[in-house]
Every structure is written in structure tokens, then in C-alpha cells.
Protein backbone atom coordinates (compact mmCIF):
# COMPACT_ATOMS: atom_id res chain seq x y z
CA UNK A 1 -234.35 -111.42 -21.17
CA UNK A 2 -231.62 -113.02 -18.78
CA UNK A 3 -228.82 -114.91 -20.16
CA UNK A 4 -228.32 -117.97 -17.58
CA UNK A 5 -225.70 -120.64 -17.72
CA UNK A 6 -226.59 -124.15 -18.54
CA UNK A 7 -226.74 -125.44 -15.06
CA UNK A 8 -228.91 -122.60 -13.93
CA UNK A 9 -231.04 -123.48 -17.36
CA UNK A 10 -231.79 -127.02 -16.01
CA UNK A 11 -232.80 -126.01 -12.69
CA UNK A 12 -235.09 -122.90 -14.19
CA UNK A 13 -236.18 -125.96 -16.64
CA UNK A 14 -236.35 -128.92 -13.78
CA UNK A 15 -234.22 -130.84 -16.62
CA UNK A 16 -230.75 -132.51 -16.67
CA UNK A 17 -227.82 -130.77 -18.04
CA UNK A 18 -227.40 -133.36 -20.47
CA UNK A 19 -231.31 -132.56 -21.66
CA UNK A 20 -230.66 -129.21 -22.20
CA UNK A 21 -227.46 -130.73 -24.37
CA UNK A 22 -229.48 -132.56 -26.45
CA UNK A 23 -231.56 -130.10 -27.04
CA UNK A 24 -229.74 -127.47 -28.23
CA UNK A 25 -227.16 -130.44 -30.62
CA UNK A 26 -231.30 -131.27 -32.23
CA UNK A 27 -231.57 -127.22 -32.84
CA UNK A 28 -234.66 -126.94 -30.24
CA UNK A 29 -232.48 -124.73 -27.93
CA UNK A 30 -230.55 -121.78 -29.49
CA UNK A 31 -227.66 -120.67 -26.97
CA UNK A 32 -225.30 -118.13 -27.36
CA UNK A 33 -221.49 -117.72 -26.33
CA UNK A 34 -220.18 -115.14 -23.86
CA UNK A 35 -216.79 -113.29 -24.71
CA UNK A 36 -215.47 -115.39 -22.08
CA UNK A 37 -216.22 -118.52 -24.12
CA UNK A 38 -219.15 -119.72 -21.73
CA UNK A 39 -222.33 -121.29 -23.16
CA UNK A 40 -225.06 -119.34 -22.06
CA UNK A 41 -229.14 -119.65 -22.73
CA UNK A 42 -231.39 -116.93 -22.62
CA UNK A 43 -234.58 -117.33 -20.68
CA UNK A 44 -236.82 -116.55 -23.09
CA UNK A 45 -235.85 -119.51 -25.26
CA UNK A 46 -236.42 -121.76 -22.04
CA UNK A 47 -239.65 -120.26 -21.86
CA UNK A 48 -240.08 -120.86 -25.66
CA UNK A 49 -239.04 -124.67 -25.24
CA UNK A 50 -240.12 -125.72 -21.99
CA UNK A 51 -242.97 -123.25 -21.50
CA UNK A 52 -242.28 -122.63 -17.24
CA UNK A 53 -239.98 -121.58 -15.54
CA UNK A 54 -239.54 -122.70 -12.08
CA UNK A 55 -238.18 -120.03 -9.58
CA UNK A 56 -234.95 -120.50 -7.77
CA UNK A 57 -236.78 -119.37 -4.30
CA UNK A 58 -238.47 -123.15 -4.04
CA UNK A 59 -235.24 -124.58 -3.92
CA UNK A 60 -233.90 -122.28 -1.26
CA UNK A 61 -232.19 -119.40 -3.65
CA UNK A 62 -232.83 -115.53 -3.48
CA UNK A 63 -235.45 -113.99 -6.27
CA UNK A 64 -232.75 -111.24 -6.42
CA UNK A 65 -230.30 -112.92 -8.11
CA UNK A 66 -232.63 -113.73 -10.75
CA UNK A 67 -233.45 -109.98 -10.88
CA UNK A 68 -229.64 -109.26 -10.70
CA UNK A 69 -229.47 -111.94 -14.35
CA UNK A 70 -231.72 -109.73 -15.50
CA UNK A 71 -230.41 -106.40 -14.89
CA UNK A 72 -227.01 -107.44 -15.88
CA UNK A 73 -228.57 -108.88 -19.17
CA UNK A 74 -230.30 -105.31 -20.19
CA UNK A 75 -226.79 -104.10 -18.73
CA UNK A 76 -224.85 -105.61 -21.62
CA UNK A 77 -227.66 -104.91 -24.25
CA UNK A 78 -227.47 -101.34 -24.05
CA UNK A 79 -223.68 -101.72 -24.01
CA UNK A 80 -223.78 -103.60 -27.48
CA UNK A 81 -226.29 -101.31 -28.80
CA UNK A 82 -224.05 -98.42 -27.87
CA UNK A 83 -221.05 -99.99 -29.70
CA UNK A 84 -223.21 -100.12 -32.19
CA UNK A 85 -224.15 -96.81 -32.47
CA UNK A 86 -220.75 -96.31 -32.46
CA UNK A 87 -220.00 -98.26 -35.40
CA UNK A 88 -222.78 -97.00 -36.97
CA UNK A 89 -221.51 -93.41 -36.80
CA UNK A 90 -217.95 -94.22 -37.72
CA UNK A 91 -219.62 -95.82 -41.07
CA UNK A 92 -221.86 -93.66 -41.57
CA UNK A 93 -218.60 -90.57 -41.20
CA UNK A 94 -216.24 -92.98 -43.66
CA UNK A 95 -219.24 -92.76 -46.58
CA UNK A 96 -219.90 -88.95 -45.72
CA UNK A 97 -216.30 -88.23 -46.03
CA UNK A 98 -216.08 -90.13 -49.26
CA UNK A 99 -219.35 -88.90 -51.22
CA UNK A 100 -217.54 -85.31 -50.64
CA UNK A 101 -214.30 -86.16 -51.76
CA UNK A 102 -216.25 -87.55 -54.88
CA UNK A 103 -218.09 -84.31 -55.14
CA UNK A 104 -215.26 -82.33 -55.04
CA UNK A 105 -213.32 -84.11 -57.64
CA UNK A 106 -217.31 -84.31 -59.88
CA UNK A 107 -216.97 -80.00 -59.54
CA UNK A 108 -213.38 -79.84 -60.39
CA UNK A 109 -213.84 -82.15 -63.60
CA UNK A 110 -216.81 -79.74 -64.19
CA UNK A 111 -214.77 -76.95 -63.65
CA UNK A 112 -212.15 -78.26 -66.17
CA UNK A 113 -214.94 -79.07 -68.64
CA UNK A 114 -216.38 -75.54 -68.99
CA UNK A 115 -212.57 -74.12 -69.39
CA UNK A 116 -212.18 -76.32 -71.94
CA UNK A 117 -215.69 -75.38 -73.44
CA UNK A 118 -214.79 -72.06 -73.07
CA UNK A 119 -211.23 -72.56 -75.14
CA UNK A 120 -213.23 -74.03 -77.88
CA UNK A 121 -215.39 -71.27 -78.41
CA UNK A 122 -212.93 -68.75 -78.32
CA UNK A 123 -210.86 -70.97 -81.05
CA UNK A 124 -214.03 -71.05 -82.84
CA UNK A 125 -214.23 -67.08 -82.67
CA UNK A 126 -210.70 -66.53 -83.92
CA UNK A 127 -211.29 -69.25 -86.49
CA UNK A 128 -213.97 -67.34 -88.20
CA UNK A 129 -212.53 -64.26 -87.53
CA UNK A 130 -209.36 -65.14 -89.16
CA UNK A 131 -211.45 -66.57 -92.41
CA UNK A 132 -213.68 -63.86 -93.00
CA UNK A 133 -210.41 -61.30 -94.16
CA UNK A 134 -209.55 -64.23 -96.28
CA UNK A 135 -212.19 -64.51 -97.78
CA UNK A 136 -212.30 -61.32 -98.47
CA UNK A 137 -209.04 -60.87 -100.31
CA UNK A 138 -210.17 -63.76 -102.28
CA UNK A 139 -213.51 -61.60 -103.25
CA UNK A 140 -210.74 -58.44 -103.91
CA UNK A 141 -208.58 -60.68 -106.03
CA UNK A 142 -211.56 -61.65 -107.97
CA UNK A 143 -212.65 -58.16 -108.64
CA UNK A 144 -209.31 -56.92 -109.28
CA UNK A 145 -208.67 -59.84 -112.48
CA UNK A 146 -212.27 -59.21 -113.41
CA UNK A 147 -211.38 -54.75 -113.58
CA UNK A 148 -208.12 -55.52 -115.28
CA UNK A 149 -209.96 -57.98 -118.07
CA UNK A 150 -212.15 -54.94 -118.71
CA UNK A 151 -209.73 -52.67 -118.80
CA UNK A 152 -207.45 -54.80 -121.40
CA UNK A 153 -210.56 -54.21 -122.82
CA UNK A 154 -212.29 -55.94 -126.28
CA UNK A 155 -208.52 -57.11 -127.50
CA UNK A 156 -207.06 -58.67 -124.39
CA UNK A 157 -210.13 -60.63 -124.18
CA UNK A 158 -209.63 -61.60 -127.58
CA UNK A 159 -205.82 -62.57 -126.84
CA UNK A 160 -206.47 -64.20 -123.94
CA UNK A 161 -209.23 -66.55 -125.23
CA UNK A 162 -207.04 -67.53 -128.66
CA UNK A 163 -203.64 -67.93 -127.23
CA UNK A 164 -204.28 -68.05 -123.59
CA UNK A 165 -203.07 -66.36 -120.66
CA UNK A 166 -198.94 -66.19 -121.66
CA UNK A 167 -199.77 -63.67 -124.64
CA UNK A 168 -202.25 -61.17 -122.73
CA UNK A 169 -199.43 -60.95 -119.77
């Protein structure tokens, strides 16, 4: 609806200025300020609160500049809801902007995690690589002072049991 001035409200209304006051100090009458700074009353709430309006054409105004309010009015609502929209895309670019720079840095952490995986694995790899030929020359070592016992043959076992290993070497 229309957004009217106070005056105009009390002769829409058929009240005195200082009724329409009163009621919006009690909280009956919600008003609303124009950037301007100008207290202004839409007609729907006079409609709500009073219940009729009374045309400006009995006192001797035009119907059109009621019909001009109005135009105006749904004038500066689209304007707000365009500003909005406006708003509402700048928002909505900010948060799009940031979840990708959070994705980006989630796929280069990932990215860093599976090189890292893949680092561990290949130390794993060399790891047991590297133990297996030890192992092995422990196995070799074994059966090499297990051949030379048997070929010191009955006395070095002997020799080696009574006065330990210093007299079979």
C-alpha cells in the first residue's frame, strides 16, 4: 500500500494529528521513517486501525494523487527489493568464492596426504627389502659356524664344550 504523511493520515482517518500521535506512542499505529527523516504511515495500517478510509475527493482533492501515493509506493518497493537482490547476489558470490577457495586448499591437503602415503609405502618397501639380505647373511653365518663345527669334527666339539671357544680357535 501507499505510504502517506501524518497529516494526510488524519484526513484519510477524519482524526487529529495529535490522535494519530497518540496512537502510534500506545503501539496501535506502526509508522515507518523515510530516508529523508519524515514520519510516514502506510495505509494499510490506517485501514487496520481505523477500519475506513475517507477519500480526499469529498474534501475537494484529486483521486489521482492518491493513485500517484500509490504508484510511487510500489515504485520504491520494487526499488528495495532490487537492492536486495543485489545484496543477495553479492552474498551469495562472497560464500561461493569462499567454499572454493576452501575446496581448493581441502584437494591440495589431499594431494599432500597421498604423497606422503605414497613416501611411506615406498619406505616400507625399501625397509623390507633392505632386511630380507640381512637376514639372510644371518641364516649364512649360521650355516657357515654350524659346517665348520662339523668339520672340526668329533674333537673340536669336544674342545669347544670343555674349555670353550678360546681353545677350538
Amino acid at each position: 500500500m501507499a505510504l502517506v504523511s501524518i497529516t494526510e493520515a488524519a484526513k484519510l482517518v477524519r482524526r487529529n494529528r495529535s490522535t494519530i500521535y497518540r496512537d502510534i506512542e500506545k503501539g496501535r499505529l506502526s509508522k515507518s521513517v523515510s530516508p529523508e527523516g519524515e514520519t510516514q504511515i502506510d495505509t494499510s495500517e490506517l485501514l487496520r486501525t481505523y477500519g475506513r478510509l475517507h477519500g480526499e475527493d469529498e474534501e475537494g482533492a484529486s483521486p489521482d494523487k492518491v493513485k500517484i501515493a500509490l504508484l510511487e509506493e510500489r515504485n520504491r518497493s520494487l526499488e528495495r527489493a532490487l537492492a536486495l537482490e543485489g545484496e543477495l547476489r553479492k552474498v551469495k558470490d562472497q560464500v561461493t568464492n569462499e567454499l572454493r577457495a576452501r575446496l581448493a586448499d581441502k584437494e591440495s591437503v589431499i594431494k599432500v596426504l597421498e604423497s606422503k602415503v605414497l613416501f611411506l609405502e615406498y619406505d616400507k618397501q625399501v625397509e623390507s627389502l633392505s632386511t630380507q639380505p640381512q637376514e639372510s647373511e644371518n641364516e649364512e653365518s649360521q650355516k657357515a659356524g654350524d659346517d665348520s663345527e662339523s668339520r672340526q669334527g668329533w674333537w673340536g666339539r669336544l674342545l669347544h664344550k670343555k674349555h670353550g671357544p678360546s681353545l677350538s680357535k
